[in-house]
PDB file of N, CA and C in Angstrom:
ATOM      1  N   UNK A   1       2.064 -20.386  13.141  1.00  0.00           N
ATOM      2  CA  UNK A   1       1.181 -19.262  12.919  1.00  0.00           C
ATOM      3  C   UNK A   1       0.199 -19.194  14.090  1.00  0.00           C
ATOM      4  N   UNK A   2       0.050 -18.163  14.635  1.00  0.00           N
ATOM      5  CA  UNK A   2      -0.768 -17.816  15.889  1.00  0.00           C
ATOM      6  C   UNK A   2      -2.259 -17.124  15.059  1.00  0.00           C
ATOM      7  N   UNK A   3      -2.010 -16.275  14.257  1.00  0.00           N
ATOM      8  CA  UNK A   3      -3.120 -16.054  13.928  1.00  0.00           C
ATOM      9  C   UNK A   3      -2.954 -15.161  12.585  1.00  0.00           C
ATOM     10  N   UNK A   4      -3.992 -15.148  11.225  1.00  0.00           N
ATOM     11  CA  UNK A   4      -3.593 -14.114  10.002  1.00  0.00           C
ATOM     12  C   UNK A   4      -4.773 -13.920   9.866  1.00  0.00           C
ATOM     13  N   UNK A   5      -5.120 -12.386   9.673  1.00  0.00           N
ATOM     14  CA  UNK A   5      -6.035 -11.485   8.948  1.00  0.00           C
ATOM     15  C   UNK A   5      -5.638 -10.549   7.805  1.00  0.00           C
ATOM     16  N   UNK A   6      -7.032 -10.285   7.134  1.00  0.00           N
ATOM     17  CA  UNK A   6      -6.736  -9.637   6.096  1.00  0.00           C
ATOM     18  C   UNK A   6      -7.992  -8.839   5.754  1.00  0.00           C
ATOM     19  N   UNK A   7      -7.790  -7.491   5.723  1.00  0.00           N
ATOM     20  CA  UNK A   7      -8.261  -6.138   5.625  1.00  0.00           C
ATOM     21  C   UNK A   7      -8.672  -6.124   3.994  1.00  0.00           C
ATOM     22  N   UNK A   8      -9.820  -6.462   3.273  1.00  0.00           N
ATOM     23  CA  UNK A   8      -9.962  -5.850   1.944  1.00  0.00           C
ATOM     24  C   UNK A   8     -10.145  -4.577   1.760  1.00  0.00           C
ATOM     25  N   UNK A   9      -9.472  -3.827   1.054  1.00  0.00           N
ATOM     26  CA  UNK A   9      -9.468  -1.912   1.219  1.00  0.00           C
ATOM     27  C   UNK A   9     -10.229  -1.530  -0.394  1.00  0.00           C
ATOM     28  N   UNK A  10     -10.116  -2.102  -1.420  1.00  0.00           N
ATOM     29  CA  UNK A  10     -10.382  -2.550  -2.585  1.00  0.00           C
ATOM     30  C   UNK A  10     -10.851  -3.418  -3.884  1.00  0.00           C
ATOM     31  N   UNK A  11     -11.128  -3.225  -5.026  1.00  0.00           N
ATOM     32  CA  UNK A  11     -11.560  -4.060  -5.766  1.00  0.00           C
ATOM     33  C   UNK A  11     -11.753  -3.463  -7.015  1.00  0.00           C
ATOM     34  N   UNK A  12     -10.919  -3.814  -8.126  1.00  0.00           N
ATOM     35  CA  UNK A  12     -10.969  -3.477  -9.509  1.00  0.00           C
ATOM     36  C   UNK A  12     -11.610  -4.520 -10.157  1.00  0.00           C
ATOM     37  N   UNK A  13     -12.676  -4.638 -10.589  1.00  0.00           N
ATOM     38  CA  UNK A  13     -13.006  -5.632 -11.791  1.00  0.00           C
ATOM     39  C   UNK A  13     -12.885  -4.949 -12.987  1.00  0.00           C
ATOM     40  N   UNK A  14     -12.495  -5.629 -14.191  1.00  0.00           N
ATOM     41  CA  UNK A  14     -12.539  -5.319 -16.004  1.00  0.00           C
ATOM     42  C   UNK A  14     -12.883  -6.983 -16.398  1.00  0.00           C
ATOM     43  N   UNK A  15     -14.248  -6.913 -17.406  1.00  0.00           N
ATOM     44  CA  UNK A  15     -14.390  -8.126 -17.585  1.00  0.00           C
ATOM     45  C   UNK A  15     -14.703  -9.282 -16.864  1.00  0.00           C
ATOM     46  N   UNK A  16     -13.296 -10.227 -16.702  1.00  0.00           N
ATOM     47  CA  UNK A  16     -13.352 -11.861 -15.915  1.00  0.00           C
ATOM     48  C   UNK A  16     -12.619 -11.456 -15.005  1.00  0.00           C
ATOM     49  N   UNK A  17     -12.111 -10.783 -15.041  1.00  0.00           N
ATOM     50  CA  UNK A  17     -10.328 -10.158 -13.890  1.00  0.00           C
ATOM     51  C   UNK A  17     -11.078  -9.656 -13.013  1.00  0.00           C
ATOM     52  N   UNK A  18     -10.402  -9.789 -11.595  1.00  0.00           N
ATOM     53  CA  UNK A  18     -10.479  -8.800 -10.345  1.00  0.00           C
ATOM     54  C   UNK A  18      -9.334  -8.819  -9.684  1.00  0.00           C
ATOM     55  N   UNK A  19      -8.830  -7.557  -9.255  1.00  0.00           N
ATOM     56  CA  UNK A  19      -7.754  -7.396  -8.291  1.00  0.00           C
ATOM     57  C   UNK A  19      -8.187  -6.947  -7.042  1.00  0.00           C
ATOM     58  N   UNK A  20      -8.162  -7.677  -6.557  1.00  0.00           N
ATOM     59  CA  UNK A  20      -7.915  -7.141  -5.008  1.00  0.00           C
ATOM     60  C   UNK A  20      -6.852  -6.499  -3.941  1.00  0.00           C
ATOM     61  N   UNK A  21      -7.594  -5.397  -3.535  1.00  0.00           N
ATOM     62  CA  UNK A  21      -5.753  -4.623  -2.597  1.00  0.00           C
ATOM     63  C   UNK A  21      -6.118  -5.341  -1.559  1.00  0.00           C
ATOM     64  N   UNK A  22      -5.343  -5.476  -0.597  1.00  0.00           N
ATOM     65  CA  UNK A  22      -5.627  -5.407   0.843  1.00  0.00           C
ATOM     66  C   UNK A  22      -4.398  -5.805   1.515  1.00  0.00           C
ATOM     67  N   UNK A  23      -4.431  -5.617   2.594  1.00  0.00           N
ATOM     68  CA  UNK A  23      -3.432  -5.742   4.079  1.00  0.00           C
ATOM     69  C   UNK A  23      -3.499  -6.595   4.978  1.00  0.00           C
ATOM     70  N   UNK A  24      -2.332  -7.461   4.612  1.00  0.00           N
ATOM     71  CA  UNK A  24      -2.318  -8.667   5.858  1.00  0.00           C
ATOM     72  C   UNK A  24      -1.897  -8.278   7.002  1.00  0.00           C
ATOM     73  N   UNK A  25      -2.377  -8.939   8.141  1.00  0.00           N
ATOM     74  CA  UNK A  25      -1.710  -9.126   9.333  1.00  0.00           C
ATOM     75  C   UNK A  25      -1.555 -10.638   9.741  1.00  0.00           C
ATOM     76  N   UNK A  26       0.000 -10.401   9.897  1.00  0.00           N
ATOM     77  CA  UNK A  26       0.367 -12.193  10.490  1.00  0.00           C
ATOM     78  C   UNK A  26       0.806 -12.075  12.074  1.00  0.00           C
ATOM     79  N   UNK A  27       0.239 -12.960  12.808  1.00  0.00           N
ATOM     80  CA  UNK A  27       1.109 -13.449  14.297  1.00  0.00           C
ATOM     81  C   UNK A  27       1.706 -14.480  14.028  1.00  0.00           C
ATOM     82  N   UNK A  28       3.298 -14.666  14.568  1.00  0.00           N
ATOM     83  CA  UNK A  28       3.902 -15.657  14.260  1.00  0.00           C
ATOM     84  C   UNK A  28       4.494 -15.705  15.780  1.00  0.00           C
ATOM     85  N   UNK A  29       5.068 -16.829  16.226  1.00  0.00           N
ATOM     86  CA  UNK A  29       5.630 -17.055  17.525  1.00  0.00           C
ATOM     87  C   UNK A  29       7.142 -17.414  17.386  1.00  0.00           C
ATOM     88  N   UNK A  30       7.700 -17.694  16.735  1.00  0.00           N
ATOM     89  CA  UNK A  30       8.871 -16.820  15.902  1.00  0.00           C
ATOM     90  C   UNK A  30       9.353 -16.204  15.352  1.00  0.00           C
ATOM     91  N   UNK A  31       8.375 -15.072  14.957  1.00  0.00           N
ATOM     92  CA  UNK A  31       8.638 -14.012  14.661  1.00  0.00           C
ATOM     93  C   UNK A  31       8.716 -12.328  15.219  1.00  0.00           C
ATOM     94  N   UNK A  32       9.094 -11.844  15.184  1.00  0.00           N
ATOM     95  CA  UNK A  32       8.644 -10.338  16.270  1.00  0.00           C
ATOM     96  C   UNK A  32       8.260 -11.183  17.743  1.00  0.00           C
ATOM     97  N   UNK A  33       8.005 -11.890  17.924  1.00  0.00           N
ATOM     98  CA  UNK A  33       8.272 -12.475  19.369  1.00  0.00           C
ATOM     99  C   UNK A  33       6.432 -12.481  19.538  1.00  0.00           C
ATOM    100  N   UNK A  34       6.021 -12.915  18.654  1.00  0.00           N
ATOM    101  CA  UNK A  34       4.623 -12.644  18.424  1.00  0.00           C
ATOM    102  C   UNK A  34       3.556 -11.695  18.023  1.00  0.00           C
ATOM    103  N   UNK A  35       4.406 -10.331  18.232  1.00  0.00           N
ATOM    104  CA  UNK A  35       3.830  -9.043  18.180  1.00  0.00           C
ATOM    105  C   UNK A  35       3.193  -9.321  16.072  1.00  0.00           C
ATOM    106  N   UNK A  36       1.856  -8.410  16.027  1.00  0.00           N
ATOM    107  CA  UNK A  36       1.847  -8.311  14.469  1.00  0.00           C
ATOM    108  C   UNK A  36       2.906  -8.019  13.494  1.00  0.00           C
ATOM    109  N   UNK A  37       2.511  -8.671  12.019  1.00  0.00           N
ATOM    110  CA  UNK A  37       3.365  -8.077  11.537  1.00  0.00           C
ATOM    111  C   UNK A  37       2.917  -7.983  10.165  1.00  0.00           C
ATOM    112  N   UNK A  38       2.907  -6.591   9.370  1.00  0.00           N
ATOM    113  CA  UNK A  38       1.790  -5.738   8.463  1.00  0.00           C
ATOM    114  C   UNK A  38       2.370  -6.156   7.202  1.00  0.00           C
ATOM    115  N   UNK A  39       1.810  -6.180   5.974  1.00  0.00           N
ATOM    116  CA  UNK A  39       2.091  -6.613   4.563  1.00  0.00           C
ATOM    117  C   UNK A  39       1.052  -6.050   3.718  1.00  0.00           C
ATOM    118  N   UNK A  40       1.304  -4.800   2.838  1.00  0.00           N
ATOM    119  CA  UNK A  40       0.375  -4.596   1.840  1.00  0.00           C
ATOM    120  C   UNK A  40       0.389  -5.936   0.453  1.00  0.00           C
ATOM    121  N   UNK A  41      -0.892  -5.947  -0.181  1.00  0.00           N
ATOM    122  CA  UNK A  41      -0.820  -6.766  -1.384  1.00  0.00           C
ATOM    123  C   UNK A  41      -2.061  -6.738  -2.221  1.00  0.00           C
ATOM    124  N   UNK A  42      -1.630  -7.358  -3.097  1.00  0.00           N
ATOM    125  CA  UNK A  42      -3.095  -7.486  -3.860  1.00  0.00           C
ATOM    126  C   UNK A  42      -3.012  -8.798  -4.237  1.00  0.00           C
ATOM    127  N   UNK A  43      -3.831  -9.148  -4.826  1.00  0.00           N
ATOM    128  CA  UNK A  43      -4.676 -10.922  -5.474  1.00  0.00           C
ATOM    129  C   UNK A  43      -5.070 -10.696  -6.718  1.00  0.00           C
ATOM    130  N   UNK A  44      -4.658 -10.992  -8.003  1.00  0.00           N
ATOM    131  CA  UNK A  44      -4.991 -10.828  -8.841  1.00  0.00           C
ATOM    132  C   UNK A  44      -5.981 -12.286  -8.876  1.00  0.00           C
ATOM    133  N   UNK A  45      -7.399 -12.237  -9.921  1.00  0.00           N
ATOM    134  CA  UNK A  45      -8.287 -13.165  -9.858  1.00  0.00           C
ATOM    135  C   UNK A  45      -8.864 -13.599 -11.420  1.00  0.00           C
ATOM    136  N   UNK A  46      -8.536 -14.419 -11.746  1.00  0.00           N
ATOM    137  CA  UNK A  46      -9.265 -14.537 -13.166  1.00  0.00           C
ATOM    138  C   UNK A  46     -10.705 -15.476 -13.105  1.00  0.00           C
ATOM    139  N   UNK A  47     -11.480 -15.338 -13.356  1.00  0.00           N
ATOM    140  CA  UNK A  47     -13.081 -15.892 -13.142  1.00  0.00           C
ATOM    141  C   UNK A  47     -13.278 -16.906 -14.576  1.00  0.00           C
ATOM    142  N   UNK A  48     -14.055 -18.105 -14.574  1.00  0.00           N
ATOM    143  CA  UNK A  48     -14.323 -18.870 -15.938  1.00  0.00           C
ATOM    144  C   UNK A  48     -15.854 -18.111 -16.173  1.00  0.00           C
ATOM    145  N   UNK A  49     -16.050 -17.319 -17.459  1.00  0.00           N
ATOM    146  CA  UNK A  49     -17.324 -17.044 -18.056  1.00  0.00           C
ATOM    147  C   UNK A  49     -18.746 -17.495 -17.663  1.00  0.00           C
ATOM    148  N   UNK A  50     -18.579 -18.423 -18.034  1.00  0.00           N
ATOM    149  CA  UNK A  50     -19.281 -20.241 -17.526  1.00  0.00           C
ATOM    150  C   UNK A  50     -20.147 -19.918 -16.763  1.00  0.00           C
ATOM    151  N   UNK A  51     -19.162 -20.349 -15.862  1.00  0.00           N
ATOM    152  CA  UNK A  51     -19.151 -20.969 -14.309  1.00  0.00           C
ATOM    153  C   UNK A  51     -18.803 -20.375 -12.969  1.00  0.00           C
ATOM    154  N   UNK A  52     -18.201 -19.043 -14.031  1.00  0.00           N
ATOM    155  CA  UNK A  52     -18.038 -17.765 -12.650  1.00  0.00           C
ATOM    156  C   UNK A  52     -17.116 -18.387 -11.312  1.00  0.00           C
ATOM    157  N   UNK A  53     -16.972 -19.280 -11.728  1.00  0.00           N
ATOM    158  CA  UNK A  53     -16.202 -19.986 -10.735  1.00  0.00           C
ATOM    159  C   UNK A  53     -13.767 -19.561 -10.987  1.00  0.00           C
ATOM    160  N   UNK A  54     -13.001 -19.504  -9.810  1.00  0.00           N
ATOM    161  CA  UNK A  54     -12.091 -18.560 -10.113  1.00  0.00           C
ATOM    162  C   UNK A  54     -10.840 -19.748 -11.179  1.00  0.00           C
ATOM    163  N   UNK A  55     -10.587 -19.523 -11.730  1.00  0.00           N
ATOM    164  CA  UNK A  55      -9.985 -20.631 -12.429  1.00  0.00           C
ATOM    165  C   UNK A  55      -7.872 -20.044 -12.188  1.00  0.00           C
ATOM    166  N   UNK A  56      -7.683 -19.086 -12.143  1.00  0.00           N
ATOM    167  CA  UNK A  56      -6.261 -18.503 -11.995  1.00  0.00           C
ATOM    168  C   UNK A  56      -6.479 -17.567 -10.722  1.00  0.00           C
ATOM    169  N   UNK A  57      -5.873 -17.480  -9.863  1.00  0.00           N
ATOM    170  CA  UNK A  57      -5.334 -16.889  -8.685  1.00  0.00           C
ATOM    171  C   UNK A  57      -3.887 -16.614  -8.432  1.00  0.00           C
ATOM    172  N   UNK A  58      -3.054 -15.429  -8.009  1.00  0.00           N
ATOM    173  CA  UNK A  58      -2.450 -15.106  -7.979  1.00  0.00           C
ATOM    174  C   UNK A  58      -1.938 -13.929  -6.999  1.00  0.00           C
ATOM    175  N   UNK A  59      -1.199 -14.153  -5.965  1.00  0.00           N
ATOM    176  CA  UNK A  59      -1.175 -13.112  -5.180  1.00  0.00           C
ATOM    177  C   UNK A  59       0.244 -12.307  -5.042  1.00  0.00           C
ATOM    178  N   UNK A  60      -0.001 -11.109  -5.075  1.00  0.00           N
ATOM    179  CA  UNK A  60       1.493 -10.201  -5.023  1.00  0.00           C
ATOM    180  C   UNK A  60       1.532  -9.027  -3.709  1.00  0.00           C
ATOM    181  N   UNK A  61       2.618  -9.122  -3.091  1.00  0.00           N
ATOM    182  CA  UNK A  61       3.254  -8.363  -1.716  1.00  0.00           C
ATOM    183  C   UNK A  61       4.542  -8.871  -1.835  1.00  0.00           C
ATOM    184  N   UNK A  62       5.184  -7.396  -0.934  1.00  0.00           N
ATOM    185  CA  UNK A  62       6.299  -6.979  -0.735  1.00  0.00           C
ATOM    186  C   UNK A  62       7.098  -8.146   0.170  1.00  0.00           C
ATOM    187  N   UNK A  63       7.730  -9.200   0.469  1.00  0.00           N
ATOM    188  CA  UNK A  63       8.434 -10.219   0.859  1.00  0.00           C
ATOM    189  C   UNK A  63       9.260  -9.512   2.003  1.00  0.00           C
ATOM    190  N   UNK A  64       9.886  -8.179   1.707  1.00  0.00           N
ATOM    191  CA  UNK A  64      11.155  -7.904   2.566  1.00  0.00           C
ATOM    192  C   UNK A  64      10.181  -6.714   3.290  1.00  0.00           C
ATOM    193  N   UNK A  65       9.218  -6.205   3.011  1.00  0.00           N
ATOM    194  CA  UNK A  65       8.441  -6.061   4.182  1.00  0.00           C
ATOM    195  C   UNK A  65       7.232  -7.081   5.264  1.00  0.00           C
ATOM    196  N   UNK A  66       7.241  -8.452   4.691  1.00  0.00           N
ATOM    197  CA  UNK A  66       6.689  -8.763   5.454  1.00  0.00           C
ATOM    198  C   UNK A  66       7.212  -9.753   6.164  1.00  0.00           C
ATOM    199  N   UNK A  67       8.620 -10.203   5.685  1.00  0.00           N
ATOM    200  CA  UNK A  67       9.163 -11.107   6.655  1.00  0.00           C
ATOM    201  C   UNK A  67      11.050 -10.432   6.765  1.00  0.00           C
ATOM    202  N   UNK A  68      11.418 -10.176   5.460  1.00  0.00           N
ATOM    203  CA  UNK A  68      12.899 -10.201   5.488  1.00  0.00           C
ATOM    204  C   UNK A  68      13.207  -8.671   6.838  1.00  0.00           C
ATOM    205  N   UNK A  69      11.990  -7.906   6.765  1.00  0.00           N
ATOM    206  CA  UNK A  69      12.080  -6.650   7.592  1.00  0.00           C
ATOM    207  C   UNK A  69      12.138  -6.858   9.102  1.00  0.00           C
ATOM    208  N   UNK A  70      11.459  -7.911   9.074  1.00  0.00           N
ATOM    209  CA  UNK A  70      11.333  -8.735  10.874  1.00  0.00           C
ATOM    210  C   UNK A  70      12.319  -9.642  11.385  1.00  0.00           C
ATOM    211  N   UNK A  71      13.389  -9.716  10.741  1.00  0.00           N
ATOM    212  CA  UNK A  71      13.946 -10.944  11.283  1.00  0.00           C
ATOM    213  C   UNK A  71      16.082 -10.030  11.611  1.00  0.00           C
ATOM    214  N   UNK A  72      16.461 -10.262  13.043  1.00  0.00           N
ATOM    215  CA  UNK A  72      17.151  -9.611  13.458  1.00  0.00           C
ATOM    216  C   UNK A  72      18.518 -10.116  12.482  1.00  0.00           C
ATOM    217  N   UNK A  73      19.013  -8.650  12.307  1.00  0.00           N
ATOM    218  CA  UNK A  73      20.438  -8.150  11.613  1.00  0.00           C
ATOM    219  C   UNK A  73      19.953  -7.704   9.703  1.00  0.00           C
ATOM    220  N   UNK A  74      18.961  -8.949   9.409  1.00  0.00           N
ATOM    221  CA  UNK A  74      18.590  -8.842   7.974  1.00  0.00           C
ATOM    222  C   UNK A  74      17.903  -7.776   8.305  1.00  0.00           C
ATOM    223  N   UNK A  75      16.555  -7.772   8.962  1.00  0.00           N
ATOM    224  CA  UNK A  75      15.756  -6.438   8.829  1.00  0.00           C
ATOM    225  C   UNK A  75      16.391  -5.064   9.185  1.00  0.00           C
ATOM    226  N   UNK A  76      17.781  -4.921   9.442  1.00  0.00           N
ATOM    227  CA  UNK A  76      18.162  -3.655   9.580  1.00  0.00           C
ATOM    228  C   UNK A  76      18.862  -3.409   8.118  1.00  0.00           C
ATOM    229  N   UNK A  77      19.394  -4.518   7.783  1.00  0.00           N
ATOM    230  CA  UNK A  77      19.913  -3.926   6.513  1.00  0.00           C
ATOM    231  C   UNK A  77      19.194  -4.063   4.848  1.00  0.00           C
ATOM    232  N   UNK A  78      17.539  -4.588   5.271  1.00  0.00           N
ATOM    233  CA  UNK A  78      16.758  -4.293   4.325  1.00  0.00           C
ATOM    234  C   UNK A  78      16.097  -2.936   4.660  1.00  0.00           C
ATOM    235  N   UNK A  79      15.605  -2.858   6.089  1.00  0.00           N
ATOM    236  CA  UNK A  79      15.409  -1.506   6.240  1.00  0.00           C
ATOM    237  C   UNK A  79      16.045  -0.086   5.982  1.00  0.00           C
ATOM    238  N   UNK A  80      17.588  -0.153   5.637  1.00  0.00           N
ATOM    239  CA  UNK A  80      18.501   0.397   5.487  1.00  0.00           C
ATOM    240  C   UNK A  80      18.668   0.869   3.872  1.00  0.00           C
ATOM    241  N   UNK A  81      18.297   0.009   3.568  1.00  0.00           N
ATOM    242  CA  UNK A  81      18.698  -0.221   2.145  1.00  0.00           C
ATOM    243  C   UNK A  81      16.995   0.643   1.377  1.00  0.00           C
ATOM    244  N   UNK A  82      16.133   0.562   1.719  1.00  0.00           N
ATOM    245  CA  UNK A  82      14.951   0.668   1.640  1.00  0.00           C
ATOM    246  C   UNK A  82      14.675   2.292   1.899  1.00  0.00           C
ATOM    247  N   UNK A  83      15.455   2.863   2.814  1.00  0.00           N
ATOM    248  CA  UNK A  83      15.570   4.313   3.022  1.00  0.00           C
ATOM    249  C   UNK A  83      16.006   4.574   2.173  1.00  0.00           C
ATOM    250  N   UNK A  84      17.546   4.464   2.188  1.00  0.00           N
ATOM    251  CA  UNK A  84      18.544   4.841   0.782  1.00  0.00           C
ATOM    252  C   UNK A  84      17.310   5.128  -0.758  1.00  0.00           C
ATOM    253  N   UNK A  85      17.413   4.246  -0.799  1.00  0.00           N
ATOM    254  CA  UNK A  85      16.484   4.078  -2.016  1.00  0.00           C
ATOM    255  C   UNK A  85      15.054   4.858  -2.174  1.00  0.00           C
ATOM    256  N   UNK A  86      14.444   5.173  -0.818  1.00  0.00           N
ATOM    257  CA  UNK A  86      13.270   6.161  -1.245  1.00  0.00           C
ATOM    258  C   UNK A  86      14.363   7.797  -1.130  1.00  0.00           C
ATOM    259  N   UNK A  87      15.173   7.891  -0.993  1.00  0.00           N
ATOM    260  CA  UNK A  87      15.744   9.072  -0.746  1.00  0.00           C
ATOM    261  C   UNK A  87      16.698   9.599  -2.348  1.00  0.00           C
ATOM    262  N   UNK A  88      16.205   8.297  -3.089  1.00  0.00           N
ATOM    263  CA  UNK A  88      17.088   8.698  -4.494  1.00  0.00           C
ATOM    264  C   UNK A  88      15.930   9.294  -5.512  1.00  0.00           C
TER     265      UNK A  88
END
């Protein structure tokens, strides 16, 4: 890993829960040949009453856009497959 950021765009709290949206960026030096590479997601967060402190964490993003899409022969035929499918 060369370098990862992450963009918070959002924030739902209800209660103890918070979700967070946001957008990673990863540099990898085997990957894309270093160039970025983008991943929407969110973090789901559960908080203790208490202690306000986070007791469950949980994070969700797209996998085949943030790695299976970058990696040569697979990322053409997830990308492929990924058209098809917004076109139905």
């Amino acid at each position: 890993m060369i370098e990862i950021r992450f963009d918070y765009e959002n924030e739902v709290q209800s209660g103890n829960d918070t979700v967070l949206i946001w957008t990673m960026r990863v540099r990898h030096k085997k990957v894309k040949g270093g160039d970025w590479i983008v991943s929407h997601g969110n973090s789901y967060i559960r908080f203790d009453p208490k202690t306000q402190k986070a007791i469950y964490h949980r994070d969700y993003f797209d996998m085949g856009e943030f790695l299976y899409e970058n990696i040569p022969v697979v990322g053409g035929i997830v990308r492929y497959i990924r058209k098809k499918a917004a076109q139905k």
